[in-house]
Protein backbone atom coordinates (compact mmCIF):
# COMPACT_ATOMS: atom_id res chain seq x y z
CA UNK A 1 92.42 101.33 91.03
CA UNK A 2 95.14 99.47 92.64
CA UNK A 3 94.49 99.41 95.69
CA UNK A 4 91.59 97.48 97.46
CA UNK A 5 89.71 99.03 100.18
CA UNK A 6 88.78 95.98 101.56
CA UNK A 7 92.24 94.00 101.53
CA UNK A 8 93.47 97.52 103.77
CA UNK A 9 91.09 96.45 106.28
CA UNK A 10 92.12 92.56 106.43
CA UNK A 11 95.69 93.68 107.37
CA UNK A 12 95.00 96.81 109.90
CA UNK A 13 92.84 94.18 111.72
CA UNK A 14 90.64 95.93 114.21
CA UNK A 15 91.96 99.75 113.63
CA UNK A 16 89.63 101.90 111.51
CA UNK A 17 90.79 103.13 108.17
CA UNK A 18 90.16 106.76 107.63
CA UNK A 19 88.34 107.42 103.92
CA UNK A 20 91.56 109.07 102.53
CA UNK A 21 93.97 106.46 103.23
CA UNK A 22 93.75 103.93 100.14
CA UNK A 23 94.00 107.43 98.35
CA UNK A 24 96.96 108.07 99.63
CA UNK A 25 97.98 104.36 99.48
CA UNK A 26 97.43 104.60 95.83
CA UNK A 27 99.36 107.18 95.11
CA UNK A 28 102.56 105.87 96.89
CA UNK A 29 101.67 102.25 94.97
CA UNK A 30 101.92 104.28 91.41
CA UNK A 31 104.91 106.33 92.54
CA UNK A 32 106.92 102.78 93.21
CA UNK A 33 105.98 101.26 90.03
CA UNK A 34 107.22 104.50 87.88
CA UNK A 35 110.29 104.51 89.55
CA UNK A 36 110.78 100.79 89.24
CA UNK A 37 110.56 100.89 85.62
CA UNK A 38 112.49 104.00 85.02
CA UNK A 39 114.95 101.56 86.77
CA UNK A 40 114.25 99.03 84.75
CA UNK A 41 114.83 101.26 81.35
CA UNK A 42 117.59 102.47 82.77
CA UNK A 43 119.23 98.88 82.92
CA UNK A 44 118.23 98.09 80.01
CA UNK A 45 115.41 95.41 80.38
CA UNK A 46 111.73 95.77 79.34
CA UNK A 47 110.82 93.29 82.12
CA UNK A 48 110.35 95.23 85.73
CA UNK A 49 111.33 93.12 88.26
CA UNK A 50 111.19 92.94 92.03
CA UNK A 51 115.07 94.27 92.47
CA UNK A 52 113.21 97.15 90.96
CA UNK A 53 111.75 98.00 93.82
């Protein structure tokens, strides 16, 4: 897992965090980091980097 439940909850403050939200989080995280290194192959580098993103 990526994503920690408890780190969510440092950075909403004092909203509530429904159950299914680092789900969803996670999915989005793992999305970004395919797509930054199918950037990243496609410029031919094996090192992703943050201009990935």
């Amino acid at each position: 897992m990526l994503v920690v439940k408890s780190k969510i909850k440092e950075i909403v403050n004092d909203l509530n965090v429904s159950g299914d939200f680092a789900e969803a989080l996670e999915k989005k995280v793992e999305h970004l980091i395919h797509d930054a290194c199918e950037r990243c192959k496609a410029n031919g580098r094996r090192t992703v980097q943050s201009r990935d993103l």
